[in-house]
C-alpha atoms as a PDB file:
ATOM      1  CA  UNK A   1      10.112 155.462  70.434  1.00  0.00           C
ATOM      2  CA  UNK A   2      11.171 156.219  66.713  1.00  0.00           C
ATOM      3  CA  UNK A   3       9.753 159.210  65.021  1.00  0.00           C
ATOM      4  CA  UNK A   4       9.040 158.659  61.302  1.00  0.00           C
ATOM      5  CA  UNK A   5       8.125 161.234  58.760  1.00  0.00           C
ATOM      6  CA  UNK A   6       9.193 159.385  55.593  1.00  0.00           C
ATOM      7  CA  UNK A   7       6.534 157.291  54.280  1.00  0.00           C
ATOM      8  CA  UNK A   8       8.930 155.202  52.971  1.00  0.00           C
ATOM      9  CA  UNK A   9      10.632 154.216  55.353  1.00  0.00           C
ATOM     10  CA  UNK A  10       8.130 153.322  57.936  1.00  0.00           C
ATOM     11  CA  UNK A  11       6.857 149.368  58.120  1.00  0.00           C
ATOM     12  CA  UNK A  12       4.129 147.370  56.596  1.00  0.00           C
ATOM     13  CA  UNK A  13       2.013 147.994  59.414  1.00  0.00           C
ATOM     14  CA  UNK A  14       2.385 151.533  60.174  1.00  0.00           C
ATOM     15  CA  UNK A  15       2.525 152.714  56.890  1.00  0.00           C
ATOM     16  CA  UNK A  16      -1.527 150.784  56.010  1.00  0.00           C
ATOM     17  CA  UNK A  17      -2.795 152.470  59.021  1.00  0.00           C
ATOM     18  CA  UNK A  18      -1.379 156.105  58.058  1.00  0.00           C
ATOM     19  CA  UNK A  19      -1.028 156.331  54.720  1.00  0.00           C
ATOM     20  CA  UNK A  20      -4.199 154.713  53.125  1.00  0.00           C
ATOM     21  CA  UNK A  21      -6.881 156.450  55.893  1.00  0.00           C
ATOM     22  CA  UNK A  22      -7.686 159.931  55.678  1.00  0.00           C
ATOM     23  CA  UNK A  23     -10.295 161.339  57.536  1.00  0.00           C
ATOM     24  CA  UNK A  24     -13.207 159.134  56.808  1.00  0.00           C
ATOM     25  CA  UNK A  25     -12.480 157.911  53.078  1.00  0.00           C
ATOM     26  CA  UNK A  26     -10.716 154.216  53.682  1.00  0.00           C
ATOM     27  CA  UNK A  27      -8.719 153.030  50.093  1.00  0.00           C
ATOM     28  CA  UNK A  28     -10.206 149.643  50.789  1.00  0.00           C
ATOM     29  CA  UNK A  29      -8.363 147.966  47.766  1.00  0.00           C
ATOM     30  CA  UNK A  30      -4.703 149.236  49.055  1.00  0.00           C
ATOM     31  CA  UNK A  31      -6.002 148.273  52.520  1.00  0.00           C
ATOM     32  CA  UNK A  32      -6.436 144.697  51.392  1.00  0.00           C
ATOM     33  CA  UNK A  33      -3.574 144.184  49.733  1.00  0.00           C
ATOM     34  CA  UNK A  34      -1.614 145.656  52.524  1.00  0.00           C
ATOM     35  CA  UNK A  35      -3.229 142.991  54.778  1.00  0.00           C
ATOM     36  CA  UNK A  36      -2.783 140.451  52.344  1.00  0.00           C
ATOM     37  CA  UNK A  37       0.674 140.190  51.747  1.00  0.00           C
ATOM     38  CA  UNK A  38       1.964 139.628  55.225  1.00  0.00           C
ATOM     39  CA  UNK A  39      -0.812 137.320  55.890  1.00  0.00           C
ATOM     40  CA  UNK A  40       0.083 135.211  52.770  1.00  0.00           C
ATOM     41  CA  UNK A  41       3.762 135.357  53.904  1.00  0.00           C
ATOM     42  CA  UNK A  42       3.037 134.239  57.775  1.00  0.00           C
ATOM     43  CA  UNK A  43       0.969 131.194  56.618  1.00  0.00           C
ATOM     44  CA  UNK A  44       3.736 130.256  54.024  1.00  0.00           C
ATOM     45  CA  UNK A  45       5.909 130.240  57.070  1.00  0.00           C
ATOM     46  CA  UNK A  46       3.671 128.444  59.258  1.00  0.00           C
ATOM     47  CA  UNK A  47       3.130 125.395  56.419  1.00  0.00           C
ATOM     48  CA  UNK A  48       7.045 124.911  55.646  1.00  0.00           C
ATOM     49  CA  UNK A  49       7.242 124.548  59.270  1.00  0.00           C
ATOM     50  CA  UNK A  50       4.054 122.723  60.439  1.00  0.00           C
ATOM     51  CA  UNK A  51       5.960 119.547  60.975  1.00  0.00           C
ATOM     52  CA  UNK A  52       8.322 121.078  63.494  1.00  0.00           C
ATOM     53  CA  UNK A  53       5.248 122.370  65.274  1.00  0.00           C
ATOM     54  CA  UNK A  54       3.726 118.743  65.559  1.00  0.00           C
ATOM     55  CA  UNK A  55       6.547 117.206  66.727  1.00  0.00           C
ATOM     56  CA  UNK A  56       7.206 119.708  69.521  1.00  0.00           C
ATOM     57  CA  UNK A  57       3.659 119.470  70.529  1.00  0.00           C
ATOM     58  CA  UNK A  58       3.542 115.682  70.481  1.00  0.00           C
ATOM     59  CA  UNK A  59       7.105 115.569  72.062  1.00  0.00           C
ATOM     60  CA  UNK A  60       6.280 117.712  74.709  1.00  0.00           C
ATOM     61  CA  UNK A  61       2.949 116.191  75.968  1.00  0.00           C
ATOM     62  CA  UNK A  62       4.673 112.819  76.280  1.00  0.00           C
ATOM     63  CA  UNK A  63       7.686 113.735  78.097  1.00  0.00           C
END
């Protein structure tokens, strides 16, 4: 376990849920770009290697 008390240096994901909720009042425009960002970066990923994922599903089911 790694204790963190720089706001800075914590990730992506810790940082959204601690730093932009307080209390009941949600900072719903930092909380969607903070969602955004990773989510635009995973299914960048995901395209540039689709093909890869194809051909291991295809060459595994006919093995």
């Amino acid at each position: 376990v790694t204790f963190i008390s720089s706001s800075a240096e914590r990730t992506v994901s810790v940082g959204v849920a601690t730093d932009l909720i307080r209390g009941d009042v949600y900072q719903w425009g930092s909380l969607m770009a903070g969602t955004l960002l990773p989510s635009i970066l995973l299914a960048l990923l995901y395209n540039t290697f689709l093909n890869r994922f194809i051909a291991g599903f295809t060459g595994g089911a006919f093995r």
